[in-house]
C-alpha atoms as a PDB file:
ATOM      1  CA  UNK A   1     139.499  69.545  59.683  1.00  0.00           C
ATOM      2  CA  UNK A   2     138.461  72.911  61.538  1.00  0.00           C
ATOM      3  CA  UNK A   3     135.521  74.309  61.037  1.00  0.00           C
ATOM      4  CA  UNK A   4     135.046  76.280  58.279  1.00  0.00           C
ATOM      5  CA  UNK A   5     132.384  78.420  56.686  1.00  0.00           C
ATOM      6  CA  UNK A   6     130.352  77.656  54.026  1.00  0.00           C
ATOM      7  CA  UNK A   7     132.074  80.323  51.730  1.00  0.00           C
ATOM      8  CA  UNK A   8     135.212  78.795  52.802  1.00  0.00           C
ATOM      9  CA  UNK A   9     134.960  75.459  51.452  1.00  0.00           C
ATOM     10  CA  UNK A  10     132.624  76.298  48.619  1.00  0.00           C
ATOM     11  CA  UNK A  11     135.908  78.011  47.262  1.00  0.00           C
ATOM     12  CA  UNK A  12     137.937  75.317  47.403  1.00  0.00           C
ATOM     13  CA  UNK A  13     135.825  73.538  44.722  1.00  0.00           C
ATOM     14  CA  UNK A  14     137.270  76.514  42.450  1.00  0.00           C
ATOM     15  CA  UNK A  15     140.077  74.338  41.121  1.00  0.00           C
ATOM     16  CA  UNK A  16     137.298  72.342  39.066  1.00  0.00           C
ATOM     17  CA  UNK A  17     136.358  75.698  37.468  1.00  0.00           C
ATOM     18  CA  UNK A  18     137.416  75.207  33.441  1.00  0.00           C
ATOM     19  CA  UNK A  19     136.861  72.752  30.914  1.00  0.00           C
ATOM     20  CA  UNK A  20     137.894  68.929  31.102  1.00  0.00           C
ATOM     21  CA  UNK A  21     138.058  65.962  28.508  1.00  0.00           C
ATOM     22  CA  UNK A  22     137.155  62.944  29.862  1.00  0.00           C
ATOM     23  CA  UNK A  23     137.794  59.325  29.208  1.00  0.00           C
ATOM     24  CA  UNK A  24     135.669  56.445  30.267  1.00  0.00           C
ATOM     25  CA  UNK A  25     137.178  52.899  30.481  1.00  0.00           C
ATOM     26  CA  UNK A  26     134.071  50.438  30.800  1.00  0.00           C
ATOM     27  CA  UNK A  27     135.419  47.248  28.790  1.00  0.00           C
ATOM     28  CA  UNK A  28     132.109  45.252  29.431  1.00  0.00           C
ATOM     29  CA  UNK A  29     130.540  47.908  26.845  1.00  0.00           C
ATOM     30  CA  UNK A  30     133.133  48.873  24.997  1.00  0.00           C
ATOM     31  CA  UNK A  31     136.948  47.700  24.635  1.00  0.00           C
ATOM     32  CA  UNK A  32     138.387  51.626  24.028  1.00  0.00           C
ATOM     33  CA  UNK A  33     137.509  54.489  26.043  1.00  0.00           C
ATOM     34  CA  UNK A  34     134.513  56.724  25.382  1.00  0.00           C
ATOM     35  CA  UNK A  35     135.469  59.999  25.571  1.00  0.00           C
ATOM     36  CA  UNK A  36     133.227  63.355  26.163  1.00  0.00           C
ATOM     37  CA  UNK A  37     133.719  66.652  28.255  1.00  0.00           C
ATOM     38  CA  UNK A  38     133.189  68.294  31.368  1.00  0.00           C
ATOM     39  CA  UNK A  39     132.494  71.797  32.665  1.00  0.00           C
ATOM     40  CA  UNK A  40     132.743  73.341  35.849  1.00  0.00           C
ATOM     41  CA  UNK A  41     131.152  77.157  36.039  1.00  0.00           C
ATOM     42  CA  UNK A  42     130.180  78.590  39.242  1.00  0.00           C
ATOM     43  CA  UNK A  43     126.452  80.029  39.307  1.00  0.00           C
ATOM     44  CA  UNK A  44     125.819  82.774  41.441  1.00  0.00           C
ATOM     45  CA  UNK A  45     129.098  82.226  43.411  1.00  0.00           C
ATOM     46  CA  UNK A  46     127.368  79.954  45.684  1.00  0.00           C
ATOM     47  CA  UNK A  47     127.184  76.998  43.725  1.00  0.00           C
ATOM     48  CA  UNK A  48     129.456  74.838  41.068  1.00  0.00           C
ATOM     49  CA  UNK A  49     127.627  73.294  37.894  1.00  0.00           C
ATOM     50  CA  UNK A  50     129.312  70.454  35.853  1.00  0.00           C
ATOM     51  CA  UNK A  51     127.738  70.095  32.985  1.00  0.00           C
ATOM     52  CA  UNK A  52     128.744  66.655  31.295  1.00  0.00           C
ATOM     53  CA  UNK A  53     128.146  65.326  27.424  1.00  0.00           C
ATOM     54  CA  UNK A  54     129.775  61.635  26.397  1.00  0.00           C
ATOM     55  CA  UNK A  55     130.391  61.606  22.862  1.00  0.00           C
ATOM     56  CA  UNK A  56     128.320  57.985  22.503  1.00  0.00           C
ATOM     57  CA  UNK A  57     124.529  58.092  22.744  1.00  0.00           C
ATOM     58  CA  UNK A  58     123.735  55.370  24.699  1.00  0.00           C
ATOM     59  CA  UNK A  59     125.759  56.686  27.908  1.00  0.00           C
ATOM     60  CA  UNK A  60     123.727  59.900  29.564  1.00  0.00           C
ATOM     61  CA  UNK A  61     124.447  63.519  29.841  1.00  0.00           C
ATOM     62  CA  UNK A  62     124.670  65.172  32.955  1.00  0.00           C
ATOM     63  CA  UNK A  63     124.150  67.994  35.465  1.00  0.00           C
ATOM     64  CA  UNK A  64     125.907  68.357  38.428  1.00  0.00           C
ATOM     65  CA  UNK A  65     125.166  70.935  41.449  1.00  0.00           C
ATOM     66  CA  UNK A  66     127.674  71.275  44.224  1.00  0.00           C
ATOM     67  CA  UNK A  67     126.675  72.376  47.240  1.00  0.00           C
ATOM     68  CA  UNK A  68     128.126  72.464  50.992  1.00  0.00           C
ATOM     69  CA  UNK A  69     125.935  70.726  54.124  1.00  0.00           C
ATOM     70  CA  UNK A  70     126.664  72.614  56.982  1.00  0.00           C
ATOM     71  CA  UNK A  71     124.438  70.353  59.364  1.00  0.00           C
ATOM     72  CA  UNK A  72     127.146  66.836  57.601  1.00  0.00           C
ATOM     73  CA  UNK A  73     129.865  69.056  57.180  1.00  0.00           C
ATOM     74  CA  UNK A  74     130.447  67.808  54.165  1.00  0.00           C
ATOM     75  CA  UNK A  75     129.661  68.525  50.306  1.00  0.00           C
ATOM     76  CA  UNK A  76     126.505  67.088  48.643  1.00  0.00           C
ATOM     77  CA  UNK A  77     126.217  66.617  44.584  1.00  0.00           C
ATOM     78  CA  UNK A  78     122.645  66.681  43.105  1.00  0.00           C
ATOM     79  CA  UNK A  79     123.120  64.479  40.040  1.00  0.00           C
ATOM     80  CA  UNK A  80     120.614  64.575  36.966  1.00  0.00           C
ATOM     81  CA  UNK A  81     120.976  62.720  33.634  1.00  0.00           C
ATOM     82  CA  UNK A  82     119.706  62.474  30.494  1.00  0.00           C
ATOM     83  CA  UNK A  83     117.426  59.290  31.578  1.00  0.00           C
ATOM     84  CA  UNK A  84     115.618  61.236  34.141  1.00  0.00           C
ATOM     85  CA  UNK A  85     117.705  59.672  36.946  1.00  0.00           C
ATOM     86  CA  UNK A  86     118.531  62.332  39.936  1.00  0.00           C
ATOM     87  CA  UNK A  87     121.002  61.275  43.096  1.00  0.00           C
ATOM     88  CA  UNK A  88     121.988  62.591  46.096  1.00  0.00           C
ATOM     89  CA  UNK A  89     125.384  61.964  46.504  1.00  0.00           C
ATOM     90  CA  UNK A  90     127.539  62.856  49.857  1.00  0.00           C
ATOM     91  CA  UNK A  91     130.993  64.061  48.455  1.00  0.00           C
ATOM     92  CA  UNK A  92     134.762  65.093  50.405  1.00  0.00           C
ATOM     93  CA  UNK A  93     136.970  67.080  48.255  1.00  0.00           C
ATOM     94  CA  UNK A  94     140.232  67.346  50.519  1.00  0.00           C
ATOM     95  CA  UNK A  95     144.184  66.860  49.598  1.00  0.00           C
ATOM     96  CA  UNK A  96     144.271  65.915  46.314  1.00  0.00           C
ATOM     97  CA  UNK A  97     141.455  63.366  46.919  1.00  0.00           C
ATOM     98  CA  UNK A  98     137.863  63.529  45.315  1.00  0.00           C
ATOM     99  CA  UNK A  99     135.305  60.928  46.523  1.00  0.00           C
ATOM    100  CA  UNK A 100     131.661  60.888  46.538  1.00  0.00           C
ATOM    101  CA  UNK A 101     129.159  57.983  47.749  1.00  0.00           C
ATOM    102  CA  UNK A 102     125.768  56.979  48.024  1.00  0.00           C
ATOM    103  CA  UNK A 103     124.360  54.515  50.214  1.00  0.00           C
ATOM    104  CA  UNK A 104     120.573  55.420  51.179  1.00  0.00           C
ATOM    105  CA  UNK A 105     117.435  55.856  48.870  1.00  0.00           C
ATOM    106  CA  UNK A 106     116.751  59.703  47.877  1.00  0.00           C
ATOM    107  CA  UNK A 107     115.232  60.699  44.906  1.00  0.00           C
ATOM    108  CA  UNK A 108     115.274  57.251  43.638  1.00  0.00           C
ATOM    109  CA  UNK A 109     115.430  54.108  44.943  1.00  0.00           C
ATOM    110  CA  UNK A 110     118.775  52.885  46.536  1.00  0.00           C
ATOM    111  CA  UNK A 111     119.075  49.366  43.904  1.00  0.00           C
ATOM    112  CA  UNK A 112     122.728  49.478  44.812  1.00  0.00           C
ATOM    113  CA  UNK A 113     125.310  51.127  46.592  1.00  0.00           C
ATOM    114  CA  UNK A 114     127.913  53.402  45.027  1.00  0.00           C
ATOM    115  CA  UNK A 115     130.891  54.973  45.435  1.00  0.00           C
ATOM    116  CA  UNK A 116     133.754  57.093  43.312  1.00  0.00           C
ATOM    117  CA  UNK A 117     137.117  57.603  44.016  1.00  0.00           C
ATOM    118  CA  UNK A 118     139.352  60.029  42.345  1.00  0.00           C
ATOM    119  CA  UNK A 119     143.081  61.512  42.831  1.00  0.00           C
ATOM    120  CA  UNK A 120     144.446  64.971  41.249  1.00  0.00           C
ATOM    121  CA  UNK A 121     148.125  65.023  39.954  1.00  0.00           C
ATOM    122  CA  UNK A 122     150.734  67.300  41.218  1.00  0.00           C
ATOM    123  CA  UNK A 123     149.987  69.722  38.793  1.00  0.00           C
ATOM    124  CA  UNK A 124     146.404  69.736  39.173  1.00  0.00           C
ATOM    125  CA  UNK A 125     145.770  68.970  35.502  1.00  0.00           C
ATOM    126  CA  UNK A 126     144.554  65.160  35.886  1.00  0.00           C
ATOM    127  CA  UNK A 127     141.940  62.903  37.938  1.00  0.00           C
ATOM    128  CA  UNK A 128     142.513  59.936  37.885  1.00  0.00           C
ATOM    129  CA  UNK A 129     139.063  58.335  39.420  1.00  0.00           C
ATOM    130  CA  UNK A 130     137.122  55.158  39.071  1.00  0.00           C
ATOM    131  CA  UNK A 131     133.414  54.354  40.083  1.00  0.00           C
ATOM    132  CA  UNK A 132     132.814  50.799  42.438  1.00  0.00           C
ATOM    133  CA  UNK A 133     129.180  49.499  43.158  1.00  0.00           C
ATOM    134  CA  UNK A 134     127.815  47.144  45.717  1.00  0.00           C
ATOM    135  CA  UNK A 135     124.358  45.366  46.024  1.00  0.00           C
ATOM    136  CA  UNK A 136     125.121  45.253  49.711  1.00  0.00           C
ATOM    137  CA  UNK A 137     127.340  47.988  50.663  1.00  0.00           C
ATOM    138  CA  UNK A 138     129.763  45.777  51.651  1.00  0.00           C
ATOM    139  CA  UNK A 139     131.137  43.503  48.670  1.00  0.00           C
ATOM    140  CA  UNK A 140     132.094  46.342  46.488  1.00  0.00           C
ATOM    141  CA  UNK A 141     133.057  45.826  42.350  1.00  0.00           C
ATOM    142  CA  UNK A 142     134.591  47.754  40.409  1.00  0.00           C
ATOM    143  CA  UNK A 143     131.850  49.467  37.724  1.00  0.00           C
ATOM    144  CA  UNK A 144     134.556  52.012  35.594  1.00  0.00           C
ATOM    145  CA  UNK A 145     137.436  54.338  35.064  1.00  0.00           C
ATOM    146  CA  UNK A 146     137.013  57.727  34.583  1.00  0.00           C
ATOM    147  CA  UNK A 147     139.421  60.321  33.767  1.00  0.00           C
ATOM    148  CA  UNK A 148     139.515  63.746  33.603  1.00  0.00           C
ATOM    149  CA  UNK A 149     142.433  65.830  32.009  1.00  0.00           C
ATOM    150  CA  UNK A 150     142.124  69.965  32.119  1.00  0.00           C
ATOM    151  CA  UNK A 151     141.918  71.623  28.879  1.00  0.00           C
ATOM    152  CA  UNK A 152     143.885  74.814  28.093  1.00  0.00           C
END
């Protein structure tokens, strides 16, 4: 990829902008999906929030905060949750293909390795992702589906 500015590739993340239902497939804790939904604003044009609420208590709300790393050339995601957990996540966003990982210690310990996967449709109106953890970062397992379909 060329270089590009930080303003460049900030904007790209504009196609999360809106409102998404989402659908989680975890059969271990339940057999149908939970479902919940997602928002995307920008704040202060420099940054996207996702804001996220899962319509089962047990399973945390989040915030999300998108940022660009200049020095990686990359995108970073500060995760917080409802439990008080916050991650630093490193995160590509290119053709269709949305992944993020973690696999060193930041704001909390690293007790396992993770890493998320998703894939837009053609018309830009579905992700299709799933999450995979690993205790060593190399034997990875899949943890849960997650989709996320664009409201109107």
């Amino acid at each position: 990829m060329p270089p590009s500015t930080r303003k460049e590739m900030m904007a790209r993340l504009d196609f999360f902008v809106g409102t998404w239902a989402i659908e989680v497939y975890h059969p271990e804790l339940q057999p149908t999906p939970i479902t919940g939904e997602a928002s995307f604003e920008w704040l202060d044009e420099r940054y996207v929030v996702q804001r996220t609420q899962i319509d089962k208590p047990e399973f945390p709300s989040s915030m999300i905060i998108y940022d660009w790393d200049d020095a990686k050339g990359q995108y970073v995601q500060h995760y917080f949750d409802s439990r008080g957990v916050t991650r630093l996540y490193e995160m590509s966003f290119q053709e269709g293909l949305w992944k993020l990982w973690r696999n060193e210690p930041d704001f909390s310990p690293l007790d396992f390795h993770q890493r998320f996967s998703g894939i837009v449709n053609e018309t830009g109106n579905l992700i299709e992702s799933s999450w995979e953890q690993s205790a060593d970062g190399v034997h990875w397992q899949h943890d849960f589906r997650l989709n996320y379909r664009r409201k109107p």
